[in-house]
C-alpha atoms as a PDB file:
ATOM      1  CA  UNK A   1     -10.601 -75.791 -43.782  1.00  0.00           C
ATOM      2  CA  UNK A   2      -7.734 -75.430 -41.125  1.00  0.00           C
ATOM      3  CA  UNK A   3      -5.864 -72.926 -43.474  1.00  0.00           C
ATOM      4  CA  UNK A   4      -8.684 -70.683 -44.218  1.00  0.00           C
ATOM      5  CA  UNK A   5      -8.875 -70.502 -40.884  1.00  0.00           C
ATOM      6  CA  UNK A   6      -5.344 -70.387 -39.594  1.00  0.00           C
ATOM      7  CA  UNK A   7      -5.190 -67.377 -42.625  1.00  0.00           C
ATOM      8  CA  UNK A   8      -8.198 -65.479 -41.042  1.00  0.00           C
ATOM      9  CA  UNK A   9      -6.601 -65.725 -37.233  1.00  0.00           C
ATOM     10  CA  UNK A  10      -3.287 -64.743 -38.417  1.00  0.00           C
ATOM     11  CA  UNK A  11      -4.745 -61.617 -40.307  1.00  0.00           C
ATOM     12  CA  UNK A  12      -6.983 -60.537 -37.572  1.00  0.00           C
ATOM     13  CA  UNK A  13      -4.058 -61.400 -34.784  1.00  0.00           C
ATOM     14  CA  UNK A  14      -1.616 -58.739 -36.942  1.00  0.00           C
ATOM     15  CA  UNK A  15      -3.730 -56.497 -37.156  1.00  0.00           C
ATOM     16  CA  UNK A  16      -4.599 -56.508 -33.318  1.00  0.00           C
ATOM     17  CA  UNK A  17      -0.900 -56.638 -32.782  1.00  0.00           C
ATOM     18  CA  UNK A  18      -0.465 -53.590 -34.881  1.00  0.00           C
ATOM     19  CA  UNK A  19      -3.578 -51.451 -33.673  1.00  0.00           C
ATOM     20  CA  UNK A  20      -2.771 -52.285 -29.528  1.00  0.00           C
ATOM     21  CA  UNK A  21       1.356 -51.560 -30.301  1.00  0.00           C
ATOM     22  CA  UNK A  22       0.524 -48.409 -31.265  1.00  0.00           C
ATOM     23  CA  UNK A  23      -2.289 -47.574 -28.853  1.00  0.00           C
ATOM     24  CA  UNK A  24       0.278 -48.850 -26.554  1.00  0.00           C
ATOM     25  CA  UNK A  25       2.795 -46.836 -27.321  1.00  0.00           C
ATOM     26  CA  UNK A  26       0.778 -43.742 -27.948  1.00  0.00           C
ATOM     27  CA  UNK A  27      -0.216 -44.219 -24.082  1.00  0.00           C
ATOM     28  CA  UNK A  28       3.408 -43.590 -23.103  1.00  0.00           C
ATOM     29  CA  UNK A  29       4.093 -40.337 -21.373  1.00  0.00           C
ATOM     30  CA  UNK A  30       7.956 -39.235 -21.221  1.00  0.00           C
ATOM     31  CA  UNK A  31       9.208 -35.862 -18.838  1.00  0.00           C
ATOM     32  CA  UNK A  32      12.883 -35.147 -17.727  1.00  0.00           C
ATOM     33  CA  UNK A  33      14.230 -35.097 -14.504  1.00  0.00           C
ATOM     34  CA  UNK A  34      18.131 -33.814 -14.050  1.00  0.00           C
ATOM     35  CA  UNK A  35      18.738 -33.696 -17.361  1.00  0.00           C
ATOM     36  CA  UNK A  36      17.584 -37.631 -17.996  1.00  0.00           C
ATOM     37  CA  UNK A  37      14.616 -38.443 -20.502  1.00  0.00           C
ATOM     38  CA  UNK A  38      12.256 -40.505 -18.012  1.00  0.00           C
ATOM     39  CA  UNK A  39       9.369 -42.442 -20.132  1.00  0.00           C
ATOM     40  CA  UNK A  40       6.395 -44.353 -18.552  1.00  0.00           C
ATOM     41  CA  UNK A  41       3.702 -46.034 -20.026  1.00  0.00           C
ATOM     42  CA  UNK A  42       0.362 -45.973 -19.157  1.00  0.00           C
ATOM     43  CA  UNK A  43      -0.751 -48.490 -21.860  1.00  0.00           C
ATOM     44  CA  UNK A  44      -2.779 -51.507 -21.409  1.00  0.00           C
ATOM     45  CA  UNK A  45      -0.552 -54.866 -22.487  1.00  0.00           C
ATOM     46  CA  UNK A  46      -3.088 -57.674 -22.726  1.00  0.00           C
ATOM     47  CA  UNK A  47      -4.606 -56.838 -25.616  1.00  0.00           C
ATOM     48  CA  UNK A  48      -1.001 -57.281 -27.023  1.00  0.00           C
ATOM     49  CA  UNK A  49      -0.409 -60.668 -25.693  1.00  0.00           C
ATOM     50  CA  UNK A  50      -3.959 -62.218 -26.838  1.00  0.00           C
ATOM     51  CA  UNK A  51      -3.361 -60.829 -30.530  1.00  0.00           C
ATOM     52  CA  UNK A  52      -0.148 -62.281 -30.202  1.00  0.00           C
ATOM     53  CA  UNK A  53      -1.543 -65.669 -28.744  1.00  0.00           C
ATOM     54  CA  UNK A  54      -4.373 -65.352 -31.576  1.00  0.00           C
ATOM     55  CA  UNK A  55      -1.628 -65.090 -34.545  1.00  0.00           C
ATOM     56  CA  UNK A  56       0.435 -67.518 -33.009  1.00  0.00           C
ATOM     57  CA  UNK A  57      -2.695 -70.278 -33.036  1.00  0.00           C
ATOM     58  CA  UNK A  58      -3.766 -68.947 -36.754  1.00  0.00           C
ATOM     59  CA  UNK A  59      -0.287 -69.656 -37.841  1.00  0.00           C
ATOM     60  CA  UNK A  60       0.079 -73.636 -36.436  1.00  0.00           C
ATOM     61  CA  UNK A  61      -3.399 -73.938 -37.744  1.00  0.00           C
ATOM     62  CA  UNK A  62      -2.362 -72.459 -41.395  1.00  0.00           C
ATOM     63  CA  UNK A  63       0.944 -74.744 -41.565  1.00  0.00           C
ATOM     64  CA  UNK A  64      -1.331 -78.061 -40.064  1.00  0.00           C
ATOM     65  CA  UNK A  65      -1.997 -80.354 -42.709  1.00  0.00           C
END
């Protein structure tokens, strides 16, 4: 029971990690000033963090015996 669900968290907590990094990086805005390349994101990181905190909990539930 604890690794079907450790599997399922740890699937959905990738893929959140992999839809919000690239949401989060498709936020970021870059524009030069003097010749440097300045680049500032306007992204939303807590989505990031609870997918990772979701993964992280599906994973010690999947290896639990």
């Amino acid at each position: 029971m604890n690794q079907t669900l450790g599997s399922i968290l740890s699937i959905v907590g990738l893929i959140g990690v992999i839809f919000f990094g690239y949401q989060y990086m498709a936020d970021t805005e870059s524009f030069q000033i003097f010749g440097a390349d300045i680049a500032v994101s306007t992204g939303d990181y807590v989505p990031i963090l609870i997918s990772v905190i979701v993964l992280v909990v599906g994973l010690f539930l999947y290896r639990s015996k």
